[in-house]
Protein backbone atom coordinates (compact mmCIF):
# COMPACT_ATOMS: atom_id res chain seq x y z
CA UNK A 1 0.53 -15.25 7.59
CA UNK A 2 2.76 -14.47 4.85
CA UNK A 3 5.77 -14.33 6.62
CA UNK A 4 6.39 -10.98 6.64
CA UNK A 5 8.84 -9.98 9.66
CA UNK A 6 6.47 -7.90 12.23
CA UNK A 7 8.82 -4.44 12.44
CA UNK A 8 7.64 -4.06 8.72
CA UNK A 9 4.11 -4.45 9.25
CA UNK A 10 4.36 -2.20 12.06
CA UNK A 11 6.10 0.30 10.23
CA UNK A 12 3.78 -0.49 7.23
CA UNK A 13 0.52 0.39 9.86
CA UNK A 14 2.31 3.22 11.13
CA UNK A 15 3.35 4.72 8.11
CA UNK A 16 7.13 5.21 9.85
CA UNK A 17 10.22 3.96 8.13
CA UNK A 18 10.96 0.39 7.38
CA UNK A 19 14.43 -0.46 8.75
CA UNK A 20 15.21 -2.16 5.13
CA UNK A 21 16.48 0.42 2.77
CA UNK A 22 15.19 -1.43 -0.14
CA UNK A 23 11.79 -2.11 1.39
CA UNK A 24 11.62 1.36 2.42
CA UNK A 25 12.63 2.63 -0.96
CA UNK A 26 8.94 0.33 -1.96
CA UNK A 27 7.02 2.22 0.41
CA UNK A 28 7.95 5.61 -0.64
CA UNK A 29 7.69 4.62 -4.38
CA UNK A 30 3.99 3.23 -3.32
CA UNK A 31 2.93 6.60 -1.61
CA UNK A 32 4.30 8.55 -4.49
CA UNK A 33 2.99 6.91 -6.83
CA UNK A 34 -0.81 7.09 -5.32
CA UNK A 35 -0.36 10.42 -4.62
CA UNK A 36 0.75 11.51 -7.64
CA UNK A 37 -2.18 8.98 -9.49
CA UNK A 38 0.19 6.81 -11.03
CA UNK A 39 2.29 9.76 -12.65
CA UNK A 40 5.55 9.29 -10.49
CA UNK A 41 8.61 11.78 -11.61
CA UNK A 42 11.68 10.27 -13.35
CA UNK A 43 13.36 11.16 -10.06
CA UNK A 44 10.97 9.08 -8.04
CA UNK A 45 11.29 6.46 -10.34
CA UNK A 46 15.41 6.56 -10.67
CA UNK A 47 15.44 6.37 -6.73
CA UNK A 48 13.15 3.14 -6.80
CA UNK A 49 16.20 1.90 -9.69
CA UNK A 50 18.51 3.17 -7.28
CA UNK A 51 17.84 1.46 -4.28
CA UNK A 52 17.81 -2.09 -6.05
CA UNK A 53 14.24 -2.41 -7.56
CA UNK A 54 13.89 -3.15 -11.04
CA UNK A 55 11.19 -1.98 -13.97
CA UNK A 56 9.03 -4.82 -12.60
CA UNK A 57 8.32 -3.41 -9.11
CA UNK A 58 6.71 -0.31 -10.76
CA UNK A 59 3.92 -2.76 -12.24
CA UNK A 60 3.73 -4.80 -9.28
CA UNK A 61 3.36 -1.44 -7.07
CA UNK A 62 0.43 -0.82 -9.59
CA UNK A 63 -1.37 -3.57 -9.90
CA UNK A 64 -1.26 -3.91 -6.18
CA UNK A 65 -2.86 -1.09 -5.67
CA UNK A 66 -4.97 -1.80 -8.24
CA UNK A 67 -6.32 -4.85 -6.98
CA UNK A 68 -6.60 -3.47 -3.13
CA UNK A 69 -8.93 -0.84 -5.01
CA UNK A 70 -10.95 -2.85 -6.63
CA UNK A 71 -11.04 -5.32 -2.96
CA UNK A 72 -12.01 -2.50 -0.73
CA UNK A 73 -14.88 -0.78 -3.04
CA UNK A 74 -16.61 -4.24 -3.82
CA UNK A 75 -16.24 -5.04 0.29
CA UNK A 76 -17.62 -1.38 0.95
CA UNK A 77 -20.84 -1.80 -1.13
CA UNK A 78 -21.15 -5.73 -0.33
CA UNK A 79 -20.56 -4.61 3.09
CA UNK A 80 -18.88 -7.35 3.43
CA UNK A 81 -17.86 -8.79 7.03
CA UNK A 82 -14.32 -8.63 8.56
CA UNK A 83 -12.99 -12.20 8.38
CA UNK A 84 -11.95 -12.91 11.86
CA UNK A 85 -8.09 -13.19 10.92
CA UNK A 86 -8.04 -10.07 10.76
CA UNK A 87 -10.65 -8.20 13.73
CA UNK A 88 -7.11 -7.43 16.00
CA UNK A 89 -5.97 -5.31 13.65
CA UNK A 90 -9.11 -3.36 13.05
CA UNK A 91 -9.05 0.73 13.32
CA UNK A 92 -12.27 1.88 12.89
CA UNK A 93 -12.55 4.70 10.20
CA UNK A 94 -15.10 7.31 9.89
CA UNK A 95 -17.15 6.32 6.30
CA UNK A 96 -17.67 9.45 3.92
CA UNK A 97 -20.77 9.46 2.42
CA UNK A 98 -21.53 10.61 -0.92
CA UNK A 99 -22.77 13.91 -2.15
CA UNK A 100 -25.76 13.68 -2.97
């Protein structure tokens, strides 16, 4: 809906390579940065620099993530329906419970 060439959503769902070095360079910095819980090395951050980004991305990359947090937990307790844009992409994904 956004425009968004299909290859990169592909590659996006996938989690393969997008063809677009600078796009790609995004989708590193993104895992990175949520694996590493927002602490991303001055290495990881240089090669996010290097590949054309500027300081900006690194907030956007953040508060993206932020918000699709903040989405998905409200949806998961709301249990909110699937609006039905979006059922043909729809994996179903085991839901962890808890501890008690």
């Amino acid at each position: 809906m956004a425009g968004v060439n299909g290859d990169i959503i592909d590659a996006l769902r996938r989690n393969t390579p997008i063809a677009d070095a600078k796009l790609e360079a995004l989708r590193q910095f993104a895992i990175t940065n949520n694996e590493s819980r927002g602490w991303p090395s001055q290495k990881q951050l240089n090669a996010l620099m290097a590949a054309g980004h500027m300081r900006q991305s690194v907030l956007e990359v953040i508060l993206s993530t932020a918000l699709k947090v903040l989405s998905n937990y409200t949806n998961h307790v709301a249990d909110t329906a699937l609006d039905g844009a979006f059922e043909a992409n729809h994996q179903d994904v085991v839901q962890p419970v808890a501890a008690e």
